[in-house]
PDB file of N, CA and C in Angstrom:
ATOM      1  N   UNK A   1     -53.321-117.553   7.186  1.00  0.00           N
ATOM      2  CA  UNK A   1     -53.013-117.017   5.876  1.00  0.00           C
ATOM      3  C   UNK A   1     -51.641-116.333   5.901  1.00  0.00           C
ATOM      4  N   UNK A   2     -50.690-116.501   4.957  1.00  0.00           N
ATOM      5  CA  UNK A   2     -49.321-115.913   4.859  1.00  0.00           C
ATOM      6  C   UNK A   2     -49.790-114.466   4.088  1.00  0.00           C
ATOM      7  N   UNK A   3     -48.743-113.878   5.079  1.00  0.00           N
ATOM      8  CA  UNK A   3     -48.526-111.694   4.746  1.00  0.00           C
ATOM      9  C   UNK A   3     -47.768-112.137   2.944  1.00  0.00           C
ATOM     10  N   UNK A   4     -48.909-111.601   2.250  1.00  0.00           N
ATOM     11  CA  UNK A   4     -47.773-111.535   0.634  1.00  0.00           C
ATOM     12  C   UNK A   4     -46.966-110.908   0.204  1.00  0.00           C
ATOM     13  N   UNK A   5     -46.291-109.944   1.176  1.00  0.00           N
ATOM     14  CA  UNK A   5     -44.837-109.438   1.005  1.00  0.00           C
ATOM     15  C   UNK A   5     -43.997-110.209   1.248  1.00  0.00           C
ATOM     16  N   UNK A   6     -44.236-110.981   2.484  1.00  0.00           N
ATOM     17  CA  UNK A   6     -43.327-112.174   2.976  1.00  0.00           C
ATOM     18  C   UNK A   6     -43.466-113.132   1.630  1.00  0.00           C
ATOM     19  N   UNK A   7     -43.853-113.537   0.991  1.00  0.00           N
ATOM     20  CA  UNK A   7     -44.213-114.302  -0.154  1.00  0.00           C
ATOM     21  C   UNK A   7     -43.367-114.291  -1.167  1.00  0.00           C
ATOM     22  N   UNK A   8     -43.791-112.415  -1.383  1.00  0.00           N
ATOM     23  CA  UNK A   8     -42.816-111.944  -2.496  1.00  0.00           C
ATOM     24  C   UNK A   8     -41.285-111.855  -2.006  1.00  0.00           C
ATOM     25  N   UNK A   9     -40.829-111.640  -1.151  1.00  0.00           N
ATOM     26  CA  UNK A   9     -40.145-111.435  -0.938  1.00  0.00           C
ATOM     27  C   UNK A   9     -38.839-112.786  -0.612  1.00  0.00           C
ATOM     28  N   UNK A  10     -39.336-113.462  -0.618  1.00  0.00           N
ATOM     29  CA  UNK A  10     -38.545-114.906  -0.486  1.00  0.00           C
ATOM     30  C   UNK A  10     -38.230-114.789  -1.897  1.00  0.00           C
ATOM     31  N   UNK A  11     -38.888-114.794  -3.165  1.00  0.00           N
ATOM     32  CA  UNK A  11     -38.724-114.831  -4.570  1.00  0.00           C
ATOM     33  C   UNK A  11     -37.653-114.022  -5.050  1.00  0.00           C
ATOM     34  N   UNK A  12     -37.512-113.006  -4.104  1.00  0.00           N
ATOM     35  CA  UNK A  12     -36.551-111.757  -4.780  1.00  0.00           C
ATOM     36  C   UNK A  12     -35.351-112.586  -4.115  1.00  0.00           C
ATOM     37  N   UNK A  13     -33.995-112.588  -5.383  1.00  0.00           N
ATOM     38  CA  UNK A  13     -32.381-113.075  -5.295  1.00  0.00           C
ATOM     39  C   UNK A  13     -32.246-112.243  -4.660  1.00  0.00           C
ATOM     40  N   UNK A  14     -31.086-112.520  -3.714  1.00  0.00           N
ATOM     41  CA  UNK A  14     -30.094-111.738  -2.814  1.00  0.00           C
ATOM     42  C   UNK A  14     -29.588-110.905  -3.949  1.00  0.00           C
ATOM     43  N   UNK A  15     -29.288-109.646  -2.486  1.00  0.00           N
ATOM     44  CA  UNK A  15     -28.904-108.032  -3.747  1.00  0.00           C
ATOM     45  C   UNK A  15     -27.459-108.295  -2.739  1.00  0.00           C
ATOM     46  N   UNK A  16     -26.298-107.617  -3.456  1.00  0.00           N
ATOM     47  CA  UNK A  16     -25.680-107.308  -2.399  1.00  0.00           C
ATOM     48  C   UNK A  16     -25.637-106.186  -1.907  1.00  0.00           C
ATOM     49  N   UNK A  17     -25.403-105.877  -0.798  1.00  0.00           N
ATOM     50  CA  UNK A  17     -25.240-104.262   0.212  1.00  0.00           C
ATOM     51  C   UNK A  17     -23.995-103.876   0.009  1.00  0.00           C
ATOM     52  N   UNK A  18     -24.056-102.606  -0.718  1.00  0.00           N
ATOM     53  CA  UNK A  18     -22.389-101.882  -0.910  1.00  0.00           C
ATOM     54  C   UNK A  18     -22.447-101.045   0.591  1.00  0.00           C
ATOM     55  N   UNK A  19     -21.416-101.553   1.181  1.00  0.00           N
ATOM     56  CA  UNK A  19     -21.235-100.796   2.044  1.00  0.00           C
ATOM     57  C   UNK A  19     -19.867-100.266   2.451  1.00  0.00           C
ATOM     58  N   UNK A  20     -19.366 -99.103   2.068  1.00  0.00           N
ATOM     59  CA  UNK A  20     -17.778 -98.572   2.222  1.00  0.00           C
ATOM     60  C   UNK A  20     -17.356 -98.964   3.919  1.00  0.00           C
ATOM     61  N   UNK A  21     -17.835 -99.026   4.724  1.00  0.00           N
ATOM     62  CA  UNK A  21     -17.679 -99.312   6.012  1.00  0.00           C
ATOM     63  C   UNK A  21     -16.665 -99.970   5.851  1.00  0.00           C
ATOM     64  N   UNK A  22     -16.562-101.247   5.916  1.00  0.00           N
ATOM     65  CA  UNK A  22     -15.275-101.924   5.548  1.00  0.00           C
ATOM     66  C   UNK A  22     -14.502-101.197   5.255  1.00  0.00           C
ATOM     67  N   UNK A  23     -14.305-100.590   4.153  1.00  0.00           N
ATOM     68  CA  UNK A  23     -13.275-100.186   3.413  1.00  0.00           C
ATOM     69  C   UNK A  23     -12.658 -99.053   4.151  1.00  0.00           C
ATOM     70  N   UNK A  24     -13.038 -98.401   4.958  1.00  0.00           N
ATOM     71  CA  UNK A  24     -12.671 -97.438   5.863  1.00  0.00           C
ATOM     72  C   UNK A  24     -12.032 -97.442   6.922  1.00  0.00           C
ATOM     73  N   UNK A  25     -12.546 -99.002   7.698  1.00  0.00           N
ATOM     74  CA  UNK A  25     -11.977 -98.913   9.057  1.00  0.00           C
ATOM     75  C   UNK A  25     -10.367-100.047   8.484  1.00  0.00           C
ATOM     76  N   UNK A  26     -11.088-101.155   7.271  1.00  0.00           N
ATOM     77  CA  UNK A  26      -9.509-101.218   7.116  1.00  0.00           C
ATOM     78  C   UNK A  26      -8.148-100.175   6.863  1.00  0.00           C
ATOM     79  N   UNK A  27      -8.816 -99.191   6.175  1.00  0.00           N
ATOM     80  CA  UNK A  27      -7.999 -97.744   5.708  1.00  0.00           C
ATOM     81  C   UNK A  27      -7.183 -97.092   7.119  1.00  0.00           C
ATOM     82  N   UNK A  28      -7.979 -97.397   8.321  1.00  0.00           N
ATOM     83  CA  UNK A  28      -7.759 -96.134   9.229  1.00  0.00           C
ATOM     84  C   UNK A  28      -6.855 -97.906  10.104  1.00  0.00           C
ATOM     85  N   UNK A  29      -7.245 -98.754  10.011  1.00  0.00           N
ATOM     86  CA  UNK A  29      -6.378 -99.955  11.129  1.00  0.00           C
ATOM     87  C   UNK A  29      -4.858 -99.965   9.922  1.00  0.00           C
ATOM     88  N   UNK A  30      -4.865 -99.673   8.705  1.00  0.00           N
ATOM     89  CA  UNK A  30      -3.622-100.044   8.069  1.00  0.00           C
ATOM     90  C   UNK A  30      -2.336 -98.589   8.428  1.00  0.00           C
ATOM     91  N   UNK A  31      -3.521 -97.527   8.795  1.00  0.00           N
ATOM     92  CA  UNK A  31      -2.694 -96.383   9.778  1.00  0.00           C
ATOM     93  C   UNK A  31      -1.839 -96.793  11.299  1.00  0.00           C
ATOM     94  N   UNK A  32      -2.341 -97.582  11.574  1.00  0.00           N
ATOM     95  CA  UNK A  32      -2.425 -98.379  13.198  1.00  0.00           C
ATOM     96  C   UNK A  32      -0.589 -98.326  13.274  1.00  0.00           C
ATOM     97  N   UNK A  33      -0.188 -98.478  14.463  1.00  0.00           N
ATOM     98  CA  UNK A  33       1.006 -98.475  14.492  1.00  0.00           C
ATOM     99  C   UNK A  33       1.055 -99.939  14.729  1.00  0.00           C
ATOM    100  N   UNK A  34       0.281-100.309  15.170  1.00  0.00           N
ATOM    101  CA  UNK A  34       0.038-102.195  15.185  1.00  0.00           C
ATOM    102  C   UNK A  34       0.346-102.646  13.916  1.00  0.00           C
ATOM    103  N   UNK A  35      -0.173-102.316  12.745  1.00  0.00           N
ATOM    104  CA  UNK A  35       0.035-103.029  11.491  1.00  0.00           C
ATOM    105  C   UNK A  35       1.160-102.129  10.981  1.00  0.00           C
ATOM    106  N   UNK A  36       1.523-101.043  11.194  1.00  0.00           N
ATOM    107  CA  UNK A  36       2.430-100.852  10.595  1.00  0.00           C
ATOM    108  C   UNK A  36       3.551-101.388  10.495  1.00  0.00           C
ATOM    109  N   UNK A  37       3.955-101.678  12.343  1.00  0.00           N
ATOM    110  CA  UNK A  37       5.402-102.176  12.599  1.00  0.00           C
ATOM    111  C   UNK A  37       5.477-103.631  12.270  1.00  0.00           C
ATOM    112  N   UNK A  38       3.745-104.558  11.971  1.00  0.00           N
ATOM    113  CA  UNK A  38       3.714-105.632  11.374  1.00  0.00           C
ATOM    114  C   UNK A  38       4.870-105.606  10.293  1.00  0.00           C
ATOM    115  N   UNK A  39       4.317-104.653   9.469  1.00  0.00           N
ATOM    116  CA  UNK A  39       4.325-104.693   8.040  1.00  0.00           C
ATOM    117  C   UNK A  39       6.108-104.911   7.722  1.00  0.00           C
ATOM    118  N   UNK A  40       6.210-103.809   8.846  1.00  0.00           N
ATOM    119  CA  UNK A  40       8.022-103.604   8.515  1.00  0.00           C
ATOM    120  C   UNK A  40       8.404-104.651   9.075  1.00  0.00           C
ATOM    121  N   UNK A  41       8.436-105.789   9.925  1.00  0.00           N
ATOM    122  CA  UNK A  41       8.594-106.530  10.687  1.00  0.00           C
ATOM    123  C   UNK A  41       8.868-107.845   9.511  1.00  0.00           C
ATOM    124  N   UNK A  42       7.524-108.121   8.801  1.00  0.00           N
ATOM    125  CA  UNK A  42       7.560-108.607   8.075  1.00  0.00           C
ATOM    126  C   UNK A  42       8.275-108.231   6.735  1.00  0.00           C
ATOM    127  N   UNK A  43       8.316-107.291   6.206  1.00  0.00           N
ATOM    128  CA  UNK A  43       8.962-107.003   5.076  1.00  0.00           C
ATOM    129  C   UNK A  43       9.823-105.707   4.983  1.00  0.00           C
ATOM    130  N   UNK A  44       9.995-105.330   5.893  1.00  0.00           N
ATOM    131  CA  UNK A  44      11.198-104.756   5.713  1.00  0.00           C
ATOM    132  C   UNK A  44      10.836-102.844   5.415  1.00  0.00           C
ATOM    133  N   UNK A  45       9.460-102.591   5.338  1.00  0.00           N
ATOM    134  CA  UNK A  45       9.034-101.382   5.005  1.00  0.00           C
ATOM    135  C   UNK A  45       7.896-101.198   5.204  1.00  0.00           C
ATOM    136  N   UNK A  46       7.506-100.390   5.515  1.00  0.00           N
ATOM    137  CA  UNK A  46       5.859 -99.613   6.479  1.00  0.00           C
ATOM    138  C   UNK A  46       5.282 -99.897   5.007  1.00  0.00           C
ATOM    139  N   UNK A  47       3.566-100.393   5.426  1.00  0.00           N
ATOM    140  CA  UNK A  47       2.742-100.325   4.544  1.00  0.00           C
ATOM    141  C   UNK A  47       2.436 -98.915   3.832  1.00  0.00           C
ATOM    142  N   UNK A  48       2.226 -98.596   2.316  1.00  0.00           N
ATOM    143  CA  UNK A  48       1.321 -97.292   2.039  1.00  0.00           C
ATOM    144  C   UNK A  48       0.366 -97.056   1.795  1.00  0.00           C
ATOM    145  N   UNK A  49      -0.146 -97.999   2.564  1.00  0.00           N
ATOM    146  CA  UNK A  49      -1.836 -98.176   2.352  1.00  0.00           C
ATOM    147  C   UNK A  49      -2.230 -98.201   1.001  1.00  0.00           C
ATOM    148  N   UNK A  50      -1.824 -98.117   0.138  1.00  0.00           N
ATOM    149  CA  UNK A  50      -2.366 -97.849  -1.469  1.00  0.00           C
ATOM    150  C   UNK A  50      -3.328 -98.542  -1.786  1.00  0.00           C
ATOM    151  N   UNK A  51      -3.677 -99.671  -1.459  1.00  0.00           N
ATOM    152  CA  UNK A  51      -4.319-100.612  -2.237  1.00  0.00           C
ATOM    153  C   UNK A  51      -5.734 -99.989  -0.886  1.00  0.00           C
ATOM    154  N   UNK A  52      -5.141 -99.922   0.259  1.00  0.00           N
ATOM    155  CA  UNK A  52      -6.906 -99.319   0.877  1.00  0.00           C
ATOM    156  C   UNK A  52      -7.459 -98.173   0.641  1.00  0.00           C
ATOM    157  N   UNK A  53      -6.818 -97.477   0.093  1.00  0.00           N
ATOM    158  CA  UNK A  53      -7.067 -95.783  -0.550  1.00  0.00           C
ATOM    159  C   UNK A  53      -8.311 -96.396  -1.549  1.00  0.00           C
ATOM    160  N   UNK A  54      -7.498 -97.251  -2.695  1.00  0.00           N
ATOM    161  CA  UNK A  54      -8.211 -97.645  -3.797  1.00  0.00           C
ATOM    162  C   UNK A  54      -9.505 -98.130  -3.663  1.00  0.00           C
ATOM    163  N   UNK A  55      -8.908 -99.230  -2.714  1.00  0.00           N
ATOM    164  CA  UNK A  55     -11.063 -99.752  -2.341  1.00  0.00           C
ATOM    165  C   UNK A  55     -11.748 -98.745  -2.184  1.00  0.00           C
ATOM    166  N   UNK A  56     -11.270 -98.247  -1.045  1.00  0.00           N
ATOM    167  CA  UNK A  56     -12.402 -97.214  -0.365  1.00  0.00           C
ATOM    168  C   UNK A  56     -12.689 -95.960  -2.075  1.00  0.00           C
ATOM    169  N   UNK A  57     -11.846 -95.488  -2.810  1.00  0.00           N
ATOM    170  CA  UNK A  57     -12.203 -94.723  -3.885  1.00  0.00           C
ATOM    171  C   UNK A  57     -13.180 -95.502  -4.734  1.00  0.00           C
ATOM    172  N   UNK A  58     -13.086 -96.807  -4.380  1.00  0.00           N
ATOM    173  CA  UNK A  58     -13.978 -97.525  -6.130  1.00  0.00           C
ATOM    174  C   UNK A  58     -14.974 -98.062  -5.034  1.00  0.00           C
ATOM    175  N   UNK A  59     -15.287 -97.894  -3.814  1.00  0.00           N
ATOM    176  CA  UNK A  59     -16.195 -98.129  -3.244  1.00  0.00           C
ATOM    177  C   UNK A  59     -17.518 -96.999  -3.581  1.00  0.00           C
ATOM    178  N   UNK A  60     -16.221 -95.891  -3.373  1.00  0.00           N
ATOM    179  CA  UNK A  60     -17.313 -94.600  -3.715  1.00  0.00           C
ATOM    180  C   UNK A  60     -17.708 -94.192  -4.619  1.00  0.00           C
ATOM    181  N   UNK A  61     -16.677 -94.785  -5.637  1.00  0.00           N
ATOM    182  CA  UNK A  61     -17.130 -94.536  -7.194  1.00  0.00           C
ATOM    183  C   UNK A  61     -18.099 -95.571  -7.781  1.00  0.00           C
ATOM    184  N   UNK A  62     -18.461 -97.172  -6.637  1.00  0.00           N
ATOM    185  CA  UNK A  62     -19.245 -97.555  -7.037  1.00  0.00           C
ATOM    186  C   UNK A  62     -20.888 -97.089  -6.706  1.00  0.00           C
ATOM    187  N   UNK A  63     -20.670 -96.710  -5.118  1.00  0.00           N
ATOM    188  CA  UNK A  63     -22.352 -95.814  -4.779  1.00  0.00           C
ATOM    189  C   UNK A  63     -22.462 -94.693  -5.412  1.00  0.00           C
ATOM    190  N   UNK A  64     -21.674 -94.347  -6.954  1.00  0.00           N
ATOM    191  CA  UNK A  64     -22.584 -93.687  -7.873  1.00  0.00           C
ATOM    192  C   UNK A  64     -23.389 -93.813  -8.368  1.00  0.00           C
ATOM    193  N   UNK A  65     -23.443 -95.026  -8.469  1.00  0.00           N
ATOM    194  CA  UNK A  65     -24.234 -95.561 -10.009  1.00  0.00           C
ATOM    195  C   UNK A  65     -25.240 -96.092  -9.497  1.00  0.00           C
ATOM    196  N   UNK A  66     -26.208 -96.264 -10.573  1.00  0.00           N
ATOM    197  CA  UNK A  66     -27.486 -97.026 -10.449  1.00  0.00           C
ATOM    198  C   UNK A  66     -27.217 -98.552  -9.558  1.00  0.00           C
ATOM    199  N   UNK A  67     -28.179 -98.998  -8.631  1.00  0.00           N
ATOM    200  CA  UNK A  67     -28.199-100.321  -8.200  1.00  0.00           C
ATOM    201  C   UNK A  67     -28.086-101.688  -8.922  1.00  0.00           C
ATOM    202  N   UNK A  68     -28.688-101.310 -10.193  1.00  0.00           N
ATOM    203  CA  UNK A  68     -28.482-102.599 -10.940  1.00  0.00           C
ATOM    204  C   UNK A  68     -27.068-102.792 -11.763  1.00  0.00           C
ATOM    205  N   UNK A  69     -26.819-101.486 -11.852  1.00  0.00           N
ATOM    206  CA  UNK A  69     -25.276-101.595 -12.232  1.00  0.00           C
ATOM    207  C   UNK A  69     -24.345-102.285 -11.434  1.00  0.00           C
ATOM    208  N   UNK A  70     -24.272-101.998 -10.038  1.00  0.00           N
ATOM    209  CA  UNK A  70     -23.675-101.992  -9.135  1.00  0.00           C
ATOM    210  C   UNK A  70     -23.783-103.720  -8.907  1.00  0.00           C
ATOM    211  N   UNK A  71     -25.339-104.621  -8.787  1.00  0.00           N
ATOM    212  CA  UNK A  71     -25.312-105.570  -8.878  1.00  0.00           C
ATOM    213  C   UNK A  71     -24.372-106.892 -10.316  1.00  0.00           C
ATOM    214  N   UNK A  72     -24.530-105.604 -11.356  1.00  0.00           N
ATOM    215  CA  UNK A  72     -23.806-106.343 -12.344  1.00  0.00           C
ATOM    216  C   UNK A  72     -22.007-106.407 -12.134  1.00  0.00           C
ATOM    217  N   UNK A  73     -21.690-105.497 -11.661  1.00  0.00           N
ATOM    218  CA  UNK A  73     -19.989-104.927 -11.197  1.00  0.00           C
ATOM    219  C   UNK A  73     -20.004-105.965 -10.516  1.00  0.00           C
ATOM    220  N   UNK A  74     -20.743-106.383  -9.343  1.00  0.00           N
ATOM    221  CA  UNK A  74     -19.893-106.981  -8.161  1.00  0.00           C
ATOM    222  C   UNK A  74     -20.500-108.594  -8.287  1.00  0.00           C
ATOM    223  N   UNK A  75     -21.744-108.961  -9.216  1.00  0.00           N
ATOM    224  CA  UNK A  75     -21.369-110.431  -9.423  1.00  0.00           C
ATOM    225  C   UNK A  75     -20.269-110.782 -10.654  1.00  0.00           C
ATOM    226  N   UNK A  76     -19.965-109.828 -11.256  1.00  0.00           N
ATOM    227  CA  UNK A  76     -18.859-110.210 -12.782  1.00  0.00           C
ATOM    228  C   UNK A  76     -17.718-109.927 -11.897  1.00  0.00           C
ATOM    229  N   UNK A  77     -17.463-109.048 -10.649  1.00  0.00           N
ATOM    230  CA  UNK A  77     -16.147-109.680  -9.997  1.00  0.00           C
ATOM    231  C   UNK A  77     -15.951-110.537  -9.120  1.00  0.00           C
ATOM    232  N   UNK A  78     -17.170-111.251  -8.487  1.00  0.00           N
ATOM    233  CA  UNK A  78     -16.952-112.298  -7.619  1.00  0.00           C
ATOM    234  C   UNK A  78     -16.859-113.849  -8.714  1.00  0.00           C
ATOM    235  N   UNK A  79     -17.345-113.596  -9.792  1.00  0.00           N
ATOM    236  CA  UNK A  79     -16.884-114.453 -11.090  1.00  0.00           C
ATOM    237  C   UNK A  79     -15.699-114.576 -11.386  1.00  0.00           C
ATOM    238  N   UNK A  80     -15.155-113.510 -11.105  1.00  0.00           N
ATOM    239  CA  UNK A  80     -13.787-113.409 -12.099  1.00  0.00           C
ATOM    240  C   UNK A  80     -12.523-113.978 -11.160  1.00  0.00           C
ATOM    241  N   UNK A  81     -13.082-114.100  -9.777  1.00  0.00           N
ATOM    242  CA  UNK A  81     -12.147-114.688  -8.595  1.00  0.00           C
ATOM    243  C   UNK A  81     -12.017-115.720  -8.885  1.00  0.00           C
ATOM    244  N   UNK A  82     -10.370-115.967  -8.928  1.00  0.00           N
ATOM    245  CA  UNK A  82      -9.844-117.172  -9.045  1.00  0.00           C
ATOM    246  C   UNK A  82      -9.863-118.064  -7.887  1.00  0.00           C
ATOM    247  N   UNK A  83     -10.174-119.806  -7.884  1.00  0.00           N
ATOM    248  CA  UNK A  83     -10.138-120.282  -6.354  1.00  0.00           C
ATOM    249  C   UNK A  83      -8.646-120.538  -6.002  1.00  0.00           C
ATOM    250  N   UNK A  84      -8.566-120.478  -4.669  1.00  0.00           N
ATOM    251  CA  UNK A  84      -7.373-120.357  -3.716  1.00  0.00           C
ATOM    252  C   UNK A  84      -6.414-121.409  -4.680  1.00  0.00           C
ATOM    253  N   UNK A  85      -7.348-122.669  -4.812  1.00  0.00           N
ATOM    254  CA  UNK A  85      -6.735-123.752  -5.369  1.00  0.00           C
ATOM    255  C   UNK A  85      -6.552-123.728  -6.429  1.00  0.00           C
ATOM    256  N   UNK A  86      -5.593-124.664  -7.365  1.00  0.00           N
ATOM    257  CA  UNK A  86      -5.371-125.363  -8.724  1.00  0.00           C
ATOM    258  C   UNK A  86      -4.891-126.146  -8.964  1.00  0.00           C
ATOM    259  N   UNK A  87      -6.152-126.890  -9.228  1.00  0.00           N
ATOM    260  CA  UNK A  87      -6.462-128.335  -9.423  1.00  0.00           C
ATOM    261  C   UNK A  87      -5.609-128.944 -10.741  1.00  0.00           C
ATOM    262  N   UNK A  88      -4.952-130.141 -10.412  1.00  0.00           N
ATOM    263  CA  UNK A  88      -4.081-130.839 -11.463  1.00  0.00           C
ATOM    264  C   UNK A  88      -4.402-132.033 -11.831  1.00  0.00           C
ATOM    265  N   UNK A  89      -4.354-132.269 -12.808  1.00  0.00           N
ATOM    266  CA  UNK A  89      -4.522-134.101 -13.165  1.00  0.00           C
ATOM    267  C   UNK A  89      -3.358-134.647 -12.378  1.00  0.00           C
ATOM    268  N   UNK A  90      -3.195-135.945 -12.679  1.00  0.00           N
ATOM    269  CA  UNK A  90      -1.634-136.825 -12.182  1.00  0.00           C
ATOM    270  C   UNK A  90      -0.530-136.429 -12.761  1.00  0.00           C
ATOM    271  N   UNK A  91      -0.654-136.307 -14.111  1.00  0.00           N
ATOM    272  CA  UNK A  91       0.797-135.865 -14.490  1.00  0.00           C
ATOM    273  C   UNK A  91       0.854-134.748 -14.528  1.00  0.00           C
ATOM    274  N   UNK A  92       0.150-133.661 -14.334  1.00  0.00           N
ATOM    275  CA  UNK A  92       0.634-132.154 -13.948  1.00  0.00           C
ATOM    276  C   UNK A  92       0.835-131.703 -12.927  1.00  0.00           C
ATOM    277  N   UNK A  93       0.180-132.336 -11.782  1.00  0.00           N
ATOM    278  CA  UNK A  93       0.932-132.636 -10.482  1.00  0.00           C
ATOM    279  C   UNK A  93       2.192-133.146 -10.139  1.00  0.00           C
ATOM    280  N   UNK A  94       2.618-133.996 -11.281  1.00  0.00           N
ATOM    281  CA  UNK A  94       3.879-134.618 -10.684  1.00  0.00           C
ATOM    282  C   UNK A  94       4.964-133.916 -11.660  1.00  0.00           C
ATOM    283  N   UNK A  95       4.791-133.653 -12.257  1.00  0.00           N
ATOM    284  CA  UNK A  95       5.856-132.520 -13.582  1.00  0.00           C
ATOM    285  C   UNK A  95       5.596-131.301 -12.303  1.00  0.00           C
ATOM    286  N   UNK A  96       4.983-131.169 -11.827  1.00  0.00           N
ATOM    287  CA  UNK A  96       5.032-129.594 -11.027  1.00  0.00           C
ATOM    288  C   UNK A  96       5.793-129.923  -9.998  1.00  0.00           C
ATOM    289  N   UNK A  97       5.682-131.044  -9.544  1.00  0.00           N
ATOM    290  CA  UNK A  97       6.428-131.426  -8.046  1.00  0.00           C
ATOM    291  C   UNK A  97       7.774-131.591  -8.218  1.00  0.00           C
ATOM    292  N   UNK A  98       8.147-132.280  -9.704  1.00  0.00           N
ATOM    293  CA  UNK A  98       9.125-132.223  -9.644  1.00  0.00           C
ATOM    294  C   UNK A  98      10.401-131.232 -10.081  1.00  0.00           C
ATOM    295  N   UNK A  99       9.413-130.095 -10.980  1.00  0.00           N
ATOM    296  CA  UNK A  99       9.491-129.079 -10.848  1.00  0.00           C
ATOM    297  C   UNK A  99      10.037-128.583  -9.746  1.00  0.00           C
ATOM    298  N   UNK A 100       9.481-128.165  -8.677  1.00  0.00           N
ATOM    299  CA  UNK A 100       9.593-127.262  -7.228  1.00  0.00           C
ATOM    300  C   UNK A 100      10.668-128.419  -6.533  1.00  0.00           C
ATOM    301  N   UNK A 101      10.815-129.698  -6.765  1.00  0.00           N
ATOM    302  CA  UNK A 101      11.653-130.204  -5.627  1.00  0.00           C
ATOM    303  C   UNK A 101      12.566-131.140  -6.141  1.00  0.00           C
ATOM    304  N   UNK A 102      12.360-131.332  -7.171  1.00  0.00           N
ATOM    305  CA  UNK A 102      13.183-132.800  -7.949  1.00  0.00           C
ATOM    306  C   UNK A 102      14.817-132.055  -7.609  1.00  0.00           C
ATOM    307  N   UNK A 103      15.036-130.998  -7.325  1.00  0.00           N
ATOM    308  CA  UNK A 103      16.746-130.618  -6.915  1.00  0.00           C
ATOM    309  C   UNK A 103      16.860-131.290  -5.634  1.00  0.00           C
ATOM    310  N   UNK A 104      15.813-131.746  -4.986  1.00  0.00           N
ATOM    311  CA  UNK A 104      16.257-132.186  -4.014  1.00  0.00           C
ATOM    312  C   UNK A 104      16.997-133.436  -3.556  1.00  0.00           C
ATOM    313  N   UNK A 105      16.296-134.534  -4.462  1.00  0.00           N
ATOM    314  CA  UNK A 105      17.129-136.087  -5.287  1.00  0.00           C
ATOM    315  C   UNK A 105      18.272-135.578  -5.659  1.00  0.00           C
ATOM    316  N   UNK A 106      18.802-134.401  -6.229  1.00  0.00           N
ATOM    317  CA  UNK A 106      19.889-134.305  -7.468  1.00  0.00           C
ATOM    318  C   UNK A 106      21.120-134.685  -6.423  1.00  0.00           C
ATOM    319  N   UNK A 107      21.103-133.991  -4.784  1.00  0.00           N
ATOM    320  CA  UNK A 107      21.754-133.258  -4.197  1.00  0.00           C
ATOM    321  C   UNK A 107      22.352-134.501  -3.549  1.00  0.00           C
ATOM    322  N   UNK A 108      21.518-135.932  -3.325  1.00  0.00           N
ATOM    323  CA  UNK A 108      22.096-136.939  -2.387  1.00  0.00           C
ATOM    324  C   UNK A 108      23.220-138.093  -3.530  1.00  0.00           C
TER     325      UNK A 108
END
């Protein structure tokens, strides 16, 4: 005979787990002198962490709120993520290409 929590519990959708963890140890590695001298390395000026301040604040401002809130916040922003890609028909692919490179024909 199957345990009927195990039962119920297959039925219940994935919740997600807010967990600031993340958001912290990225906060304290973007301190790192490792990523810092990245940063300048790459661009020319030390990171100001700003944008990890922010998570970690709206992390905490999200474990205010009720759970079901919290479930509504974070599937309407994993919605709102745009994919990496963008997808073109044929001719908006090739008006774009030639866009970005058609100077390159001009030049021979």
């Amino acid at each position: 005979m199957n345990n009927p929590k195990e039962e119920g519990a297959a039925s219940i959708p994935p919740r997600y787990r807010l967990s600031c963890t993340e958001c912290f140890d990225a906060l304290w590695f973007c301190y790192s002198p490792v990523h810092q001298m990245q940063q300048y390395y790459r661009h020319g000026v030390p990171d100001s962490c700003s944008e990890k301040w922010s998570a970690l604040f709206d992390c905490f401002n999200l474990k205010t709120k009720r759970s079901s809130e919290v479930q509504e916040i974070l599937e309407a922003r994993e919605r709102s993520k745009t994919h990496i890609w963008s997808y073109r028909s044929v001719d908006e692919a090739s008006s774009h290409w030639k866009e970005l490179f058609g100077h390159i024909n001009d030049e021979e």
